[in-house]
C-alpha atoms as a PDB file:
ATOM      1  CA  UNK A   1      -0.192   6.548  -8.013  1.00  0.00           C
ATOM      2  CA  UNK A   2       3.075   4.456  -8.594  1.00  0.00           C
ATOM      3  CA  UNK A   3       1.935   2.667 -11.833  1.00  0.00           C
ATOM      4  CA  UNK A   4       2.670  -0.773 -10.723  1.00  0.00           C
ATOM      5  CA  UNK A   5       0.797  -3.703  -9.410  1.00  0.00           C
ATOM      6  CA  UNK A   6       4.002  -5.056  -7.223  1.00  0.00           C
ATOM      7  CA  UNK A   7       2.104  -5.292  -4.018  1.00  0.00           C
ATOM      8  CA  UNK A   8      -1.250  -6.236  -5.466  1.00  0.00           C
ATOM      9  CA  UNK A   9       0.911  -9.985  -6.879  1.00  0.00           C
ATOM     10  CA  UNK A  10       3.021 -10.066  -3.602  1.00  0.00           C
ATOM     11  CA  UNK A  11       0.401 -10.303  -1.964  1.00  0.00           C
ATOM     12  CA  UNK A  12      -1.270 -12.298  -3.892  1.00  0.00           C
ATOM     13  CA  UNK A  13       1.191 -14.789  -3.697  1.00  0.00           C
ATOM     14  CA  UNK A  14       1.628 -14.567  -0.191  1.00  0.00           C
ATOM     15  CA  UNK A  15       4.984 -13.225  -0.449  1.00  0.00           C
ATOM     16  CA  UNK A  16       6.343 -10.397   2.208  1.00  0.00           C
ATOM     17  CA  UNK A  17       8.683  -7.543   0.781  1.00  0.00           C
ATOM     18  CA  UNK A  18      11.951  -9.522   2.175  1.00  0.00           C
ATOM     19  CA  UNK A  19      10.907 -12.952   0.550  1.00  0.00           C
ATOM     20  CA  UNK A  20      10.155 -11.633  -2.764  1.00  0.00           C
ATOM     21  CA  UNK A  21      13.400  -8.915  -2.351  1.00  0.00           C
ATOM     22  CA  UNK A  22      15.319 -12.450  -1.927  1.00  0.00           C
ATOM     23  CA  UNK A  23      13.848 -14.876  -4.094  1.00  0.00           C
ATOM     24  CA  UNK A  24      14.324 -11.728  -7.027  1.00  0.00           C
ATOM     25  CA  UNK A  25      18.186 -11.140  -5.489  1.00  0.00           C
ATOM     26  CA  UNK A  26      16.962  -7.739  -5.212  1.00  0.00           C
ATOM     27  CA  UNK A  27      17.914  -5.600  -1.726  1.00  0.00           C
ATOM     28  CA  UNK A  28      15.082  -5.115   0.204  1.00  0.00           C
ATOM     29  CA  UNK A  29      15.341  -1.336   0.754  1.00  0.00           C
ATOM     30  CA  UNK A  30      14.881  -1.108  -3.668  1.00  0.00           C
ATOM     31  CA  UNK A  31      11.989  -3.521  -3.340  1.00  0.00           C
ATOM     32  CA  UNK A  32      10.328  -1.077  -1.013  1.00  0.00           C
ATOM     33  CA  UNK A  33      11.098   2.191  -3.332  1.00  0.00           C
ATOM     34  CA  UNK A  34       9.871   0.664  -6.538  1.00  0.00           C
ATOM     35  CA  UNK A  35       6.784  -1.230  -5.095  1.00  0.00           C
ATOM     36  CA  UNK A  36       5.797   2.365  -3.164  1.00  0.00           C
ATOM     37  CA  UNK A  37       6.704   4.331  -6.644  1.00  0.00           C
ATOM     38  CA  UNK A  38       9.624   6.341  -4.645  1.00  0.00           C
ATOM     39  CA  UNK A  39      12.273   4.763  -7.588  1.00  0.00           C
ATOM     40  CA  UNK A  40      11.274   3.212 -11.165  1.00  0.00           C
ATOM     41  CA  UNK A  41      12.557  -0.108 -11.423  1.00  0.00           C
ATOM     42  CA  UNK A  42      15.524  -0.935 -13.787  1.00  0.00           C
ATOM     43  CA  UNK A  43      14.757  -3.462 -17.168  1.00  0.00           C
ATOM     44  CA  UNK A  44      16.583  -6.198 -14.907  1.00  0.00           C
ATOM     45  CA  UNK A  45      14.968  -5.738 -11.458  1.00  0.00           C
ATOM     46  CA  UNK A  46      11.385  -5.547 -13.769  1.00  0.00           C
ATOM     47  CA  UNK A  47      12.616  -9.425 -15.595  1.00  0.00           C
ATOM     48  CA  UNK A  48      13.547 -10.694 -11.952  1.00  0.00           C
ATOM     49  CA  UNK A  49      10.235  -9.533 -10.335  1.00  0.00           C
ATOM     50  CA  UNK A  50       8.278 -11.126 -13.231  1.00  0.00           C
ATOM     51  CA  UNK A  51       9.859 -14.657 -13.277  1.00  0.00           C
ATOM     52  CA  UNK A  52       9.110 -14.851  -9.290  1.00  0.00           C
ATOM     53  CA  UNK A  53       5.949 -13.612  -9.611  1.00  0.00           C
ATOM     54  CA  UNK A  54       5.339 -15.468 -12.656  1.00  0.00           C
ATOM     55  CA  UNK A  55       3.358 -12.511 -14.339  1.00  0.00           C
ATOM     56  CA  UNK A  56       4.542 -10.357 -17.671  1.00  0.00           C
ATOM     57  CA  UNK A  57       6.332  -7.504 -17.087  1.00  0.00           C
ATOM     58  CA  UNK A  58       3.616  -5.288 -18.734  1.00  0.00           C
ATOM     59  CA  UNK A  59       1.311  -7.030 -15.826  1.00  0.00           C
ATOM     60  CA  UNK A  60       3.395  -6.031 -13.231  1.00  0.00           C
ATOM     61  CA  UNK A  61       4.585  -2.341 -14.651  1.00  0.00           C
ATOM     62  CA  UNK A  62       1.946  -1.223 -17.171  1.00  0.00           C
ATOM     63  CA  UNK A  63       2.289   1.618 -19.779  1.00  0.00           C
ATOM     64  CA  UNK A  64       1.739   5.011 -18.624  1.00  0.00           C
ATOM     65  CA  UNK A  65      -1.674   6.133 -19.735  1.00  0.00           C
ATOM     66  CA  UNK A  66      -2.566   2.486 -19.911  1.00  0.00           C
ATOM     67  CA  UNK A  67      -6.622   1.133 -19.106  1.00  0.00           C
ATOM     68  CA  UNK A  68      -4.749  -0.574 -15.674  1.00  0.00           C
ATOM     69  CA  UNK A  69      -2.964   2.407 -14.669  1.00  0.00           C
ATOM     70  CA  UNK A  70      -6.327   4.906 -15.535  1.00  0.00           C
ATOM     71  CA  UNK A  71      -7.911   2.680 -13.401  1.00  0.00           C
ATOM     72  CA  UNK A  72      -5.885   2.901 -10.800  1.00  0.00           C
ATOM     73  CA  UNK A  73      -4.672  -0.391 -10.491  1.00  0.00           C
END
């Protein structure tokens, strides 16, 4: 479990790993490690991914221990 819902909003907005990595001026190679839990994403990389995706932070990166992240989400 990587506690975050990156892929499930990519997705959603019908974004691939390298549009979202540039749209967020993010490299594409962190994208990947955060969204697969391999590196926790830094306060600024979180506010970037939220504005593109257009979702709250605590959407996109709940709380540890949190009802999304229990249910595996």
């Amino acid at each position: 479990m990587n506690g975050n819902r990156l892929k499930e909003f990519r997705e959603g907005a019908k974004l691939t790993q390298t549009e979202l990595a540039r749209r967020a001026s993010i490299a594409g190679s962190n994208l990947n490690a955060i969204e697969n839990g391999r590196m926790a994403a830094w306060p600024k990389a979180k506010r970037k991914l939220a504005r593109v995706l257009k979702q709250p932070i605590e959407v996109l990166f709940p709380p540890e221990g949190s009802e999304s992240d229990a249910a595996g989400k």
